[in-house]
C-alpha atoms as a PDB file:
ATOM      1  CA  UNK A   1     169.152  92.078 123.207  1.00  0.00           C
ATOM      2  CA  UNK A   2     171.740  94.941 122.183  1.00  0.00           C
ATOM      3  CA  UNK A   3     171.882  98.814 122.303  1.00  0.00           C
ATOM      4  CA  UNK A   4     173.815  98.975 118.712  1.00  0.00           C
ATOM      5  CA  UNK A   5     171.717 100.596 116.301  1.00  0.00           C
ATOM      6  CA  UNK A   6     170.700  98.971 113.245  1.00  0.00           C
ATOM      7  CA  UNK A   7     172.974  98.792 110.556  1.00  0.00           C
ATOM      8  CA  UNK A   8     172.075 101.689 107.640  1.00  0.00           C
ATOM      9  CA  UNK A   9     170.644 100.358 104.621  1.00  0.00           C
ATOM     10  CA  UNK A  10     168.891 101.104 101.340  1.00  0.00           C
ATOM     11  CA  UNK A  11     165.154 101.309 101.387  1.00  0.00           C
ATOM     12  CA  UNK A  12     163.810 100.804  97.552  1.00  0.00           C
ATOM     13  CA  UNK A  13     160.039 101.616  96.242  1.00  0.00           C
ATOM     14  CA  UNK A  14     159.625 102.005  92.843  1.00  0.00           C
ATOM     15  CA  UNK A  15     156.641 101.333  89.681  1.00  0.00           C
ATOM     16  CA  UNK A  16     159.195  99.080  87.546  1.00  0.00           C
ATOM     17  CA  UNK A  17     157.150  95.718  88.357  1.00  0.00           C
ATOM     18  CA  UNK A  18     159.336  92.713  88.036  1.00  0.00           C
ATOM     19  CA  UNK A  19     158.317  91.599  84.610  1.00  0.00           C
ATOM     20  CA  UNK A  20     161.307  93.589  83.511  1.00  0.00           C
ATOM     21  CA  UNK A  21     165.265  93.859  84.367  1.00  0.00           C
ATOM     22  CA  UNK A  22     164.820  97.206  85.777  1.00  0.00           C
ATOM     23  CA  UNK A  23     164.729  96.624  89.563  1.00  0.00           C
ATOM     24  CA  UNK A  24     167.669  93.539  89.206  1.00  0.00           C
ATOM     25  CA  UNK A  25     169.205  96.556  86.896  1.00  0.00           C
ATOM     26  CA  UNK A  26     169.028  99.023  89.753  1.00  0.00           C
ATOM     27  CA  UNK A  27     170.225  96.752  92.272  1.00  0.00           C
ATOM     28  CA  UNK A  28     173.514  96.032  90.574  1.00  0.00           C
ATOM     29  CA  UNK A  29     174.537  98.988  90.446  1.00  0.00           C
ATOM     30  CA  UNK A  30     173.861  99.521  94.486  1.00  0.00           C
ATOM     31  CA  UNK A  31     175.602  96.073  94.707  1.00  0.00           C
ATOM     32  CA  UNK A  32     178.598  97.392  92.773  1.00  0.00           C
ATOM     33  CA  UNK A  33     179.095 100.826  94.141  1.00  0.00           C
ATOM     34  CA  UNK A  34     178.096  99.908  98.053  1.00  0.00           C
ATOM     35  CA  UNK A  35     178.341  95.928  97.903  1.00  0.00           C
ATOM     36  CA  UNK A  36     177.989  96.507 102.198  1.00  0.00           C
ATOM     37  CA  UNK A  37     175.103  98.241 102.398  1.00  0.00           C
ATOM     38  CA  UNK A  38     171.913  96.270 102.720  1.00  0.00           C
ATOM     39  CA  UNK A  39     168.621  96.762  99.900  1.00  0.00           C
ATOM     40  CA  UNK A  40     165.311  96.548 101.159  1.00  0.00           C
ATOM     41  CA  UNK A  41     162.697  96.405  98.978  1.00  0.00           C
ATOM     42  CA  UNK A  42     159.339  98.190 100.403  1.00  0.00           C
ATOM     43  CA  UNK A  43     157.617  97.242  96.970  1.00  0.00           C
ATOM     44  CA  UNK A  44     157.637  97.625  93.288  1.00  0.00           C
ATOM     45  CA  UNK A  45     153.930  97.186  92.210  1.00  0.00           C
ATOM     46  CA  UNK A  46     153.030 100.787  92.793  1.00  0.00           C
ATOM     47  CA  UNK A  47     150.781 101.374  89.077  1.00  0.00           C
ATOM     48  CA  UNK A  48     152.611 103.158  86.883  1.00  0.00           C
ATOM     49  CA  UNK A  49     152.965 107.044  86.781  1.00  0.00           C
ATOM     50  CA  UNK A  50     151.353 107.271  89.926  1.00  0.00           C
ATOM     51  CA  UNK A  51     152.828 108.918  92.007  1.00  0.00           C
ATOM     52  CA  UNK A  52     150.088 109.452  94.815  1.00  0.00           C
ATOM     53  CA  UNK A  53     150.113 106.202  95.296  1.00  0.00           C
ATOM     54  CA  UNK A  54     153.948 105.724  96.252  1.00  0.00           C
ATOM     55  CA  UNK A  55     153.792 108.548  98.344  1.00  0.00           C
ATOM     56  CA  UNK A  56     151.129 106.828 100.261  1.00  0.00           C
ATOM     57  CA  UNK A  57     153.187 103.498 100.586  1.00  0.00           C
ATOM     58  CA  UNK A  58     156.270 105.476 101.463  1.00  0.00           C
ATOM     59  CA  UNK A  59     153.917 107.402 104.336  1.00  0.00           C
ATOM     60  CA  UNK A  60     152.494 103.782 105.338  1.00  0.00           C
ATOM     61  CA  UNK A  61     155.983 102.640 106.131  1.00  0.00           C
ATOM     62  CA  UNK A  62     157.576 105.102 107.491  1.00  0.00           C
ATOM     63  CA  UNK A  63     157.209 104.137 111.048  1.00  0.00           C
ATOM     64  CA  UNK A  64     159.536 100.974 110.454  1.00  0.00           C
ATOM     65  CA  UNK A  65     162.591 102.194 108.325  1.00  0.00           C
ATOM     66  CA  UNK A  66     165.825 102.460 110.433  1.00  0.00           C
ATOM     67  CA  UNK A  67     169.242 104.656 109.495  1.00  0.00           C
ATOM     68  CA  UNK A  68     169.881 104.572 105.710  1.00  0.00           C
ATOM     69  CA  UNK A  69     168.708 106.376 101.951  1.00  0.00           C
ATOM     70  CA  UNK A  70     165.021 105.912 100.910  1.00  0.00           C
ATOM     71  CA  UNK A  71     165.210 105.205  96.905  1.00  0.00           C
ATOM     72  CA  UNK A  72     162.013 105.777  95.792  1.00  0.00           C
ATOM     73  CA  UNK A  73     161.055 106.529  91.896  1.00  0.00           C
ATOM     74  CA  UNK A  74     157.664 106.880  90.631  1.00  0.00           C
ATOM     75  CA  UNK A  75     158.949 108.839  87.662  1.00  0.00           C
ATOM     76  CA  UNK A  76     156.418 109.818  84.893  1.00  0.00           C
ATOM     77  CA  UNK A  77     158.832 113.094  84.053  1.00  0.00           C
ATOM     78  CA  UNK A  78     162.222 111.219  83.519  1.00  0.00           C
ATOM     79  CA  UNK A  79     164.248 112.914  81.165  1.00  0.00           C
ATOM     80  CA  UNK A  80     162.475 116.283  81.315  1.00  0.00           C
ATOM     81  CA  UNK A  81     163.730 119.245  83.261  1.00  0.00           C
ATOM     82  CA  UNK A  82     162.253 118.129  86.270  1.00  0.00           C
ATOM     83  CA  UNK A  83     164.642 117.938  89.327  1.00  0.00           C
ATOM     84  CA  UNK A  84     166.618 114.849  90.500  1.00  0.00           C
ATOM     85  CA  UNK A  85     167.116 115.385  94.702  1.00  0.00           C
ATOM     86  CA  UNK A  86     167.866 114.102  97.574  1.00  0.00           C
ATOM     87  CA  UNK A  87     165.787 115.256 100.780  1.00  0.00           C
ATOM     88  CA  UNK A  88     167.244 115.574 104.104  1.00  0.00           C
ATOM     89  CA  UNK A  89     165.429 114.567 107.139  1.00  0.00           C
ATOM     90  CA  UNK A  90     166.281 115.375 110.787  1.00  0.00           C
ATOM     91  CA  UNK A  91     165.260 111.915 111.854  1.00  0.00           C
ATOM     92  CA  UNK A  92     168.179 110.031 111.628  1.00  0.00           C
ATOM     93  CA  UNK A  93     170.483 112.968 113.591  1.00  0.00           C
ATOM     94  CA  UNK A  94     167.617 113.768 115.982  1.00  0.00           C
ATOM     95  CA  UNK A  95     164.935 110.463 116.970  1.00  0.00           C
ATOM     96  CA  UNK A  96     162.604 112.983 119.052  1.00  0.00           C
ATOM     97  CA  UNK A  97     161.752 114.716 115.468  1.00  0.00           C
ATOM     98  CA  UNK A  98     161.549 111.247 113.786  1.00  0.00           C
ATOM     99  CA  UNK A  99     158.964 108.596 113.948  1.00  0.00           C
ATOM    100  CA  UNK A 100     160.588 106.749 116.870  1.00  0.00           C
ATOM    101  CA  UNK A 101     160.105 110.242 118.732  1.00  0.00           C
ATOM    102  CA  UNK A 102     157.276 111.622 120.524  1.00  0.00           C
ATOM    103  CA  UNK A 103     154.334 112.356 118.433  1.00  0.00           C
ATOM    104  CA  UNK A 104     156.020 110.431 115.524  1.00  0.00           C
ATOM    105  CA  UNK A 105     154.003 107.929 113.690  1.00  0.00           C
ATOM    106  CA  UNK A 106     155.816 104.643 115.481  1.00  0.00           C
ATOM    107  CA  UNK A 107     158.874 103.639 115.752  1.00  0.00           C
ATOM    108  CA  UNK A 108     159.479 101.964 118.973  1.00  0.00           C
ATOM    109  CA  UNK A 109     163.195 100.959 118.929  1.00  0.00           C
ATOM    110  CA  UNK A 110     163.902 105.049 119.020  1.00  0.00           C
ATOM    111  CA  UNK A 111     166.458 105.002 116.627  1.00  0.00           C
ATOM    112  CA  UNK A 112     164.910 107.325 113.679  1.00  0.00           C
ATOM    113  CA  UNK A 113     164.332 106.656 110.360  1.00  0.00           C
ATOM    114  CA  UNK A 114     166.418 107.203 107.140  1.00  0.00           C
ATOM    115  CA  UNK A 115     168.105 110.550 106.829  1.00  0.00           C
ATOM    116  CA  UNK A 116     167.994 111.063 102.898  1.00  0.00           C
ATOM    117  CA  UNK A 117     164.871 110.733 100.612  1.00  0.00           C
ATOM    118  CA  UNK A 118     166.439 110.221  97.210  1.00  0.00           C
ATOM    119  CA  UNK A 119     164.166 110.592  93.754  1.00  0.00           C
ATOM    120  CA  UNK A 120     162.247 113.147  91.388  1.00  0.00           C
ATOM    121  CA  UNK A 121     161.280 116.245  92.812  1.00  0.00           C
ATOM    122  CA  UNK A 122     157.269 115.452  91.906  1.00  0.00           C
ATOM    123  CA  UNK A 123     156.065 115.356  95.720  1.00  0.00           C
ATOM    124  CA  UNK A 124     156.805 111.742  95.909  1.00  0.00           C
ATOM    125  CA  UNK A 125     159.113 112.464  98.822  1.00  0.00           C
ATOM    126  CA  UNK A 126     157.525 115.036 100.782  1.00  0.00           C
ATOM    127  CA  UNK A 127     154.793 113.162 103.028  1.00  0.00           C
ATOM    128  CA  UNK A 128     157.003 110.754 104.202  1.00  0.00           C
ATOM    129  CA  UNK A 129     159.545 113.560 104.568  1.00  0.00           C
ATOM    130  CA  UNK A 130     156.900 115.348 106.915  1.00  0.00           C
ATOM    131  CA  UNK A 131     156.820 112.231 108.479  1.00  0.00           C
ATOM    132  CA  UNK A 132     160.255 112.189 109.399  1.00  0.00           C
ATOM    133  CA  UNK A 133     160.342 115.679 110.807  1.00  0.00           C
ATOM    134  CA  UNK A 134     160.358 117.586 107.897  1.00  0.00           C
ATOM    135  CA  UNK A 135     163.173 118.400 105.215  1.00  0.00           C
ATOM    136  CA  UNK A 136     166.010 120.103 106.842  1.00  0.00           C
ATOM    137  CA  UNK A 137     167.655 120.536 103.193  1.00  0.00           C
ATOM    138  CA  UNK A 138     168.126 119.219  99.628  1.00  0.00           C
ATOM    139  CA  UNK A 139     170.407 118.895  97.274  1.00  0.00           C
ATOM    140  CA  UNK A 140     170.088 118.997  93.160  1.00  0.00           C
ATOM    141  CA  UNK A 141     171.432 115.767  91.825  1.00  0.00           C
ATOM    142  CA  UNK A 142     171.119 117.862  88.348  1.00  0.00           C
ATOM    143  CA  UNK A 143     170.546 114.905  86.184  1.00  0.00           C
ATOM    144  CA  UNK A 144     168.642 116.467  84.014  1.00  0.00           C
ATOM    145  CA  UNK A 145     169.123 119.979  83.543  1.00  0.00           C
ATOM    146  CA  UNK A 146     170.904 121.567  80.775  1.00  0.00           C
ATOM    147  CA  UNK A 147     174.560 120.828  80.771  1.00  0.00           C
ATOM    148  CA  UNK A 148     174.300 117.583  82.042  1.00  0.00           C
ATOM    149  CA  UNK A 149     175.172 114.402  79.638  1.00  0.00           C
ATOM    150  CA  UNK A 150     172.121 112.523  78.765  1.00  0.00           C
ATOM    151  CA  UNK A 151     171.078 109.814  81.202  1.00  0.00           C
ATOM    152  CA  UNK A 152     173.493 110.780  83.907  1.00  0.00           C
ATOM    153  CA  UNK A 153     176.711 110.098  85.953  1.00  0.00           C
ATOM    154  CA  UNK A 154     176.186 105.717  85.754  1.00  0.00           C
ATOM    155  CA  UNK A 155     174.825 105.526  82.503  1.00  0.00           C
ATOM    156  CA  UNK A 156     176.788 103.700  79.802  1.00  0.00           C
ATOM    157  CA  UNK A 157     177.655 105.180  76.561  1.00  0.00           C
ATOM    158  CA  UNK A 158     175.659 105.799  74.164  1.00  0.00           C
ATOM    159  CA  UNK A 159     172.378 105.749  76.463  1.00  0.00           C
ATOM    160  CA  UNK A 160     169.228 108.119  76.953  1.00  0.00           C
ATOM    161  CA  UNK A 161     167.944 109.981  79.636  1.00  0.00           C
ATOM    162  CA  UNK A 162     164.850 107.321  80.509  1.00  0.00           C
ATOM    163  CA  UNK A 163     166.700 105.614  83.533  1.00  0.00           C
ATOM    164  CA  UNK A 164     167.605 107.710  85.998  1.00  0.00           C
ATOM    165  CA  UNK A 165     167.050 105.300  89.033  1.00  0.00           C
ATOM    166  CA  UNK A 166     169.673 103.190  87.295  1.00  0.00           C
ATOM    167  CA  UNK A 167     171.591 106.224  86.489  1.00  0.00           C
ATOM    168  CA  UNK A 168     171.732 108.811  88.894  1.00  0.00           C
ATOM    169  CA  UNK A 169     169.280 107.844  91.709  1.00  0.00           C
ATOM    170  CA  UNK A 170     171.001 104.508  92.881  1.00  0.00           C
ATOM    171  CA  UNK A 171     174.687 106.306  92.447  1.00  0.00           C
ATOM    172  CA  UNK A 172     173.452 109.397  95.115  1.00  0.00           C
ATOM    173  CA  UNK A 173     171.456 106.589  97.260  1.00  0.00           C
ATOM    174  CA  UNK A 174     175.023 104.706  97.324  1.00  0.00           C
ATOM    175  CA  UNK A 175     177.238 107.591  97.797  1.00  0.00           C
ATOM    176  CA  UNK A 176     174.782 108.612 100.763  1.00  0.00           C
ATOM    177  CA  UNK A 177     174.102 105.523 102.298  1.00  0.00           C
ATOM    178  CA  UNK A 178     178.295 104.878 102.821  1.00  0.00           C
ATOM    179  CA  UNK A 179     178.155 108.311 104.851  1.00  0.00           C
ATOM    180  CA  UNK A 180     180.063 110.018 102.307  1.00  0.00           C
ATOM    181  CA  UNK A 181     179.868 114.250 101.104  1.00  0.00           C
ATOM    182  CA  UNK A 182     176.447 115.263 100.119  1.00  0.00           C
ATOM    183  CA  UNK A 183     177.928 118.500  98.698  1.00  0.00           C
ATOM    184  CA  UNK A 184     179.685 116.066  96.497  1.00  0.00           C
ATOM    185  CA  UNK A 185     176.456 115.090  94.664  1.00  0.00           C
ATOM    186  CA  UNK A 186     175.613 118.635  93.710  1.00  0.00           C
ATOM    187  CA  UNK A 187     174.615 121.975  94.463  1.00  0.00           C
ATOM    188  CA  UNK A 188     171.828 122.616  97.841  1.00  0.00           C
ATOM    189  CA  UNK A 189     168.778 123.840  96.982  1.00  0.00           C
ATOM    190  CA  UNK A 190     166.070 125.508  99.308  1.00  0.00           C
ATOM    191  CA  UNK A 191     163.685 123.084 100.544  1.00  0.00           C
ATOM    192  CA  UNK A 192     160.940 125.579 100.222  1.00  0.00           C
ATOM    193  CA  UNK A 193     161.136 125.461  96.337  1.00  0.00           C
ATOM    194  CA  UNK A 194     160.614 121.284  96.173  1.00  0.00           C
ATOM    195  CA  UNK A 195     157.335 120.410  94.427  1.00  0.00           C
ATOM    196  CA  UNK A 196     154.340 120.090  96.930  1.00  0.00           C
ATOM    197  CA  UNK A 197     152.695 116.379  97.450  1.00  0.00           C
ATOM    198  CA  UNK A 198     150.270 115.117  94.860  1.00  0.00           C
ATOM    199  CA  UNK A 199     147.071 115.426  94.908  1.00  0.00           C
ATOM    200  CA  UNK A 200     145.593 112.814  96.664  1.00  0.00           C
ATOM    201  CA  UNK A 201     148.420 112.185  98.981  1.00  0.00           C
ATOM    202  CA  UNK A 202     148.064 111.167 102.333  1.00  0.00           C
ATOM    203  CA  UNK A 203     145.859 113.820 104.668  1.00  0.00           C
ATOM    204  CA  UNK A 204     145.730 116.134 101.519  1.00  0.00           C
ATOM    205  CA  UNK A 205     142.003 117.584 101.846  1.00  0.00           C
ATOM    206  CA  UNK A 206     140.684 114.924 104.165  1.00  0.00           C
ATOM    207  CA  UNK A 207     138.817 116.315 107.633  1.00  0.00           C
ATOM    208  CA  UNK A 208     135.755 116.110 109.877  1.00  0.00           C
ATOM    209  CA  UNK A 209     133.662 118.866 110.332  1.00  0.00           C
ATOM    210  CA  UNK A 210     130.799 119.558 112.709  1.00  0.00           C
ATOM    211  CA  UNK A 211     127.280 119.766 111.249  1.00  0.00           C
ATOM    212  CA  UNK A 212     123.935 120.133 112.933  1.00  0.00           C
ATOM    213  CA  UNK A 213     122.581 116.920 111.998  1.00  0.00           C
ATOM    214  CA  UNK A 214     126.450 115.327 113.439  1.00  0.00           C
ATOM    215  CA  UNK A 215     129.811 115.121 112.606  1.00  0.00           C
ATOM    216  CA  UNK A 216     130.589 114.474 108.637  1.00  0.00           C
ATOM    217  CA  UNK A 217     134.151 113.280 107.622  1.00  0.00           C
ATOM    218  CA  UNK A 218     135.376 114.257 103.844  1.00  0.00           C
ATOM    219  CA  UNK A 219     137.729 111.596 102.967  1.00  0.00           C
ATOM    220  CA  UNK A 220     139.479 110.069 100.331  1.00  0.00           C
ATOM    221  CA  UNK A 221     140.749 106.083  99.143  1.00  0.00           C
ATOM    222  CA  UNK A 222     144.883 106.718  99.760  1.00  0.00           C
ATOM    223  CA  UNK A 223     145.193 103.321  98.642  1.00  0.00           C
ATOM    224  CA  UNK A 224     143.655  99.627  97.925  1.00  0.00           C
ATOM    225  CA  UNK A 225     145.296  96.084  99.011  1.00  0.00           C
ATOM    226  CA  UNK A 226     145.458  93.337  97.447  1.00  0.00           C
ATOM    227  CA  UNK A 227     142.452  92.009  99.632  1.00  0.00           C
ATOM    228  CA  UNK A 228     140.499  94.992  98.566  1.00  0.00           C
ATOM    229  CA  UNK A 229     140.494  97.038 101.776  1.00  0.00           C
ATOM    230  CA  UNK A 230     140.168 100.591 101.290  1.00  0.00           C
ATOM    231  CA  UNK A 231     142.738 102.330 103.396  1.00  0.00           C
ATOM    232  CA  UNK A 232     141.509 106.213 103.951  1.00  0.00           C
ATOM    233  CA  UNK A 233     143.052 109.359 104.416  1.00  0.00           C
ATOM    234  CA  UNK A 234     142.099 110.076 108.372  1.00  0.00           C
ATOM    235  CA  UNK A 235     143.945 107.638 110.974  1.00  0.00           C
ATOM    236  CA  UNK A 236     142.054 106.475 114.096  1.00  0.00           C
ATOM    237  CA  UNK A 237     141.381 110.177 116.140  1.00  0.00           C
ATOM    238  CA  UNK A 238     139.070 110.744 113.697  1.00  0.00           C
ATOM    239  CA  UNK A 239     136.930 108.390 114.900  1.00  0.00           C
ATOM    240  CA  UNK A 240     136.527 110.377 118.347  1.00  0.00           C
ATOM    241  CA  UNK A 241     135.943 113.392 116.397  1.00  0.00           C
ATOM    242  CA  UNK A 242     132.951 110.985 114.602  1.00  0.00           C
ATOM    243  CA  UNK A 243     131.642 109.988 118.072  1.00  0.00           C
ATOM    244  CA  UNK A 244     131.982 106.843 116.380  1.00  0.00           C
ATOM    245  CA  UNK A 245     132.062 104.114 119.080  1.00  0.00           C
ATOM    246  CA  UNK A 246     132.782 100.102 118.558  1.00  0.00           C
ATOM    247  CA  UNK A 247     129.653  98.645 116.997  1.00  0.00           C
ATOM    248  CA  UNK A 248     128.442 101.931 115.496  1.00  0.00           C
ATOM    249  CA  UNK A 249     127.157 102.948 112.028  1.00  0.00           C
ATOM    250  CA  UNK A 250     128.603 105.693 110.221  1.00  0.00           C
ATOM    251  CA  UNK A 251     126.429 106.357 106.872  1.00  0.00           C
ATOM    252  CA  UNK A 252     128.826 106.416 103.844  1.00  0.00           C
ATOM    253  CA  UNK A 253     128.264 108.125 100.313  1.00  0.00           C
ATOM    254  CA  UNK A 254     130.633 108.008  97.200  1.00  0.00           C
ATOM    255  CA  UNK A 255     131.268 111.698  96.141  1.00  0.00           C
ATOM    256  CA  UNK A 256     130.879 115.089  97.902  1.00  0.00           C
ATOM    257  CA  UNK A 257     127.773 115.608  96.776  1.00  0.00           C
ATOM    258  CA  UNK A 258     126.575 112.179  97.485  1.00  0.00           C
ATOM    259  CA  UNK A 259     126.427 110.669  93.666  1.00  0.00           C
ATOM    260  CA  UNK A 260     125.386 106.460  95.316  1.00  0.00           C
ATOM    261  CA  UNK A 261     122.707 105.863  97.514  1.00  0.00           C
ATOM    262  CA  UNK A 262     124.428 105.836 101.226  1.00  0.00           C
ATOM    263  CA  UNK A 263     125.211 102.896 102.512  1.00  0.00           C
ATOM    264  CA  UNK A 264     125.232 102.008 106.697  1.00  0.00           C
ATOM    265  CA  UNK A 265     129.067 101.164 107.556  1.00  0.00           C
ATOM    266  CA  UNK A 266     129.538  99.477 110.737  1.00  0.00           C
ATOM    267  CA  UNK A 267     133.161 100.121 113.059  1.00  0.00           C
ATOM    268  CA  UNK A 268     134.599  97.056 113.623  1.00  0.00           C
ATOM    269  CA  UNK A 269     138.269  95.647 114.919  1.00  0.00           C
ATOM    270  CA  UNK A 270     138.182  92.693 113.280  1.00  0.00           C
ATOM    271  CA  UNK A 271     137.381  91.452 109.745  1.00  0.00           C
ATOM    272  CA  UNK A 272     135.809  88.244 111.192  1.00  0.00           C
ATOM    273  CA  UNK A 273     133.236  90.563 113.032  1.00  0.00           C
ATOM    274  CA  UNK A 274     131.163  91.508 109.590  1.00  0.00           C
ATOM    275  CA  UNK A 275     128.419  89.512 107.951  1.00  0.00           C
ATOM    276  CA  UNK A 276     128.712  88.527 104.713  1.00  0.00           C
ATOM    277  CA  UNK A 277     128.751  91.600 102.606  1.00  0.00           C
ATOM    278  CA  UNK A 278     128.667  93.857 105.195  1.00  0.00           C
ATOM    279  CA  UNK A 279     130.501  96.596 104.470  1.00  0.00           C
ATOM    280  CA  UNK A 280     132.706  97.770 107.947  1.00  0.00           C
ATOM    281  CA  UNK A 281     135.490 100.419 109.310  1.00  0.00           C
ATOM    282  CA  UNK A 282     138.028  99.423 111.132  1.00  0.00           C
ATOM    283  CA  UNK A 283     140.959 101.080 111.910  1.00  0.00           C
ATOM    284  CA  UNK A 284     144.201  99.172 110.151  1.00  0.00           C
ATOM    285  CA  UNK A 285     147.672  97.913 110.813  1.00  0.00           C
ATOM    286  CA  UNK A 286     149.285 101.439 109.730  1.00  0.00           C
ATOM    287  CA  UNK A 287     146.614 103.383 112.357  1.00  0.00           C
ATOM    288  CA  UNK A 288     144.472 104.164 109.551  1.00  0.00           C
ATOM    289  CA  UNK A 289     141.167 104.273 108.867  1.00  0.00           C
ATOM    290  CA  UNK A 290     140.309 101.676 106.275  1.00  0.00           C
ATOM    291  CA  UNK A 291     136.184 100.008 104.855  1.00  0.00           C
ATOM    292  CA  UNK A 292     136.773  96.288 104.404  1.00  0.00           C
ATOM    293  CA  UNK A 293     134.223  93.543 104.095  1.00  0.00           C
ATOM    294  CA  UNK A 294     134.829  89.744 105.466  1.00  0.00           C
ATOM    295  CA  UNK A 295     137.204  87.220 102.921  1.00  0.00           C
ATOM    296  CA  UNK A 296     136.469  90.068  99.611  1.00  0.00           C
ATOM    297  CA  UNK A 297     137.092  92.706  98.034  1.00  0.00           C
ATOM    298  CA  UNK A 298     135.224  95.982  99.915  1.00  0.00           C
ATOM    299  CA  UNK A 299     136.462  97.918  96.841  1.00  0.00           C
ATOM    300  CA  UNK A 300     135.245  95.376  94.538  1.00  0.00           C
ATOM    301  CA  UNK A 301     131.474  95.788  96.785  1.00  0.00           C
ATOM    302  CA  UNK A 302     131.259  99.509  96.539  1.00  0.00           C
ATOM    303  CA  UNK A 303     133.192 100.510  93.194  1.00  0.00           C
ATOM    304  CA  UNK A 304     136.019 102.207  95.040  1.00  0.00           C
ATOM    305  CA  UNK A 305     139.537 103.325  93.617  1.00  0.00           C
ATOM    306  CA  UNK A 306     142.363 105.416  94.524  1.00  0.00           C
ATOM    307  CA  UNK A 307     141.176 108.691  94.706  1.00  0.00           C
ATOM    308  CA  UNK A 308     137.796 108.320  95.381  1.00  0.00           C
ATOM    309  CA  UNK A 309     136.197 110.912  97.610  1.00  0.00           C
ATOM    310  CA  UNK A 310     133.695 109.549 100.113  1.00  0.00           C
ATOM    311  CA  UNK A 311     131.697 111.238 102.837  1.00  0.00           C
ATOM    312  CA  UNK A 312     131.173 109.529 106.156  1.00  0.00           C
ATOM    313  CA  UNK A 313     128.485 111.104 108.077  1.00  0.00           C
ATOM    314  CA  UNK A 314     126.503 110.342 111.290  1.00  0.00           C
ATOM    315  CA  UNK A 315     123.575 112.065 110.206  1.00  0.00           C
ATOM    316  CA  UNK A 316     120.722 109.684 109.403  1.00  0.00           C
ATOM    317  CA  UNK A 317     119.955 109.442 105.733  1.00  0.00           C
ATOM    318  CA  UNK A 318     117.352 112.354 104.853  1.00  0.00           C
ATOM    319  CA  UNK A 319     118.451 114.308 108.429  1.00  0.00           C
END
């Protein structure tokens, strides 16, 4: 075992897919400008455009992400007049803010998490930057904005505006990651004025309430595996605030105003405890609540996607 901490590196989410030369693209040019730093890549099947969706994965792995530059890009506005930043967290200068800290989200070695979120200023950044603590300041990479030379400070002649993770996101992620000036990159910017977190972001609008028939949870589908669970937006405390106990049924219903018959949901801790298409709630590997069903799909079963608002109540149908 050793007390050194872990070596910063690059952590890299993005919607390119890798049908195309885009991610290989983008790590080139992190190769070629920091050739010492390591890339990890948290995943680059997040659908296109949306950007709910990588703020979710970015929240999801927060917990695990030592010293270094998040480079995330979920980008549906490249080459518009929306901001290029870079988000500073106090988690890397200050653990006890950070997800290794008290009342952080995990973290056990106590080290912190990355200390620059680098992308479009779209809310992609900010819920794993409240995650982290928080974003202490900013900085406006001003790829975009008038003034600027089309496509930005890596492009190659001749080339549009459409790339900035090749073209100015990977050079600032590089720059930052080697410890160099952040005033270098361009001018600070109050944190206050970043855009807020999608709609449909992790927590955004999700809560139990107390009703006279029993607690009711409003909830939404942050995301959907590749097995078809259905991770939700509460984590596990709001099963207390359910009164929902192992073995017991929670009545679910697609919509706020209850559009599908409900359906009897049953809290498990295991996927091997269900029947076969039973429908169950168990509380996942990132602490959050999540309805899966035994070897399929549970959004397959119930017609679930991202986004889908679902009431969980205790109530007994009709009560």
């Amino acid at each position: 075992m050793t007390d050194r901490p872990p070596v910063p590196a690059i952590f890299f989410l993005s919607d390119y897919g890798t049908a195309d030369e885009f991610v290989g693209v983008v790590h080139a040019v992190l190769h070629r400008l920091a050739p010492q730093v390591p890339v990890i890549d948290l995943s680059h099947q997040i659908p296109p455009f949306d950007v709910s969706a990588g703020a979710a994965m970015l929240v999801r792995g927060a917990p695990y992400l030592g010293p270094g530059v998040v480079l995330a890009v979920v980008d549906p506005g490249v080459g518009t007049a929306r901001r290029a930043v870079a988000v500073c967290t106090p988690s890397g200068s200050d653990p006890e803010r950070g997800p290794g800290g008290p009342g952080g989200p995990g973290g056990p070695d106590g080290w912190g998490g990355p200390t620059w979120l680098v992308g479009p200023d779209n809310g992609l950044l900010i819920p794993m930057a409240v995650a982290y603590g928080g974003a202490d300041s900013a900085i406006d990479l001003g790829a975009t904005g008038p003034g600027h030379r089309p496509g930005g400070p890596a492009a190659p002649p001749g080339s549009g505006p459409t790339f900035d993770g090749r073209d100015v996101f990977a050079p600032a992620a590089s720059h930052l990651a080697q410890g160099h000036d952040p005033e270098a990159l361009g001018p600070a910017i109050d944190p206050a004025t970043l855009m807020a977190a999608p709609a449909g972001s992790p927590g955004t609008g999700d809560r139990v309430e107390r009703t006279p028939g029993g607690a009711v949870a409003q909830v939404s589908v942050a995301s959907i595996d590749r097995f078809g669970n259905a991770q939700l937006g509460l984590g596990a405390g709001a099963l207390d605030e359910l009164g929902l106990g192992p073995g017991g049924i929670v009545h679910l219903t697609v919509g706020v105003d209850g559009e599908r018959r409900p359906v009897p949901v049953r809290r498990v801790q295991a996927f091997g405890e269900l029947a076969l298409d039973e429908l169950g709630l168990l509380v996942d590997s990132a602490g959050r609540l999540a309805l899966v069903c035994d070897r399929c799909s549970a959004a397959d079963f119930y017609h679930l996607e991202v986004g889908t608002r679902l009431v969980l109540s205790m109530a007994e149908p009709g009560q």
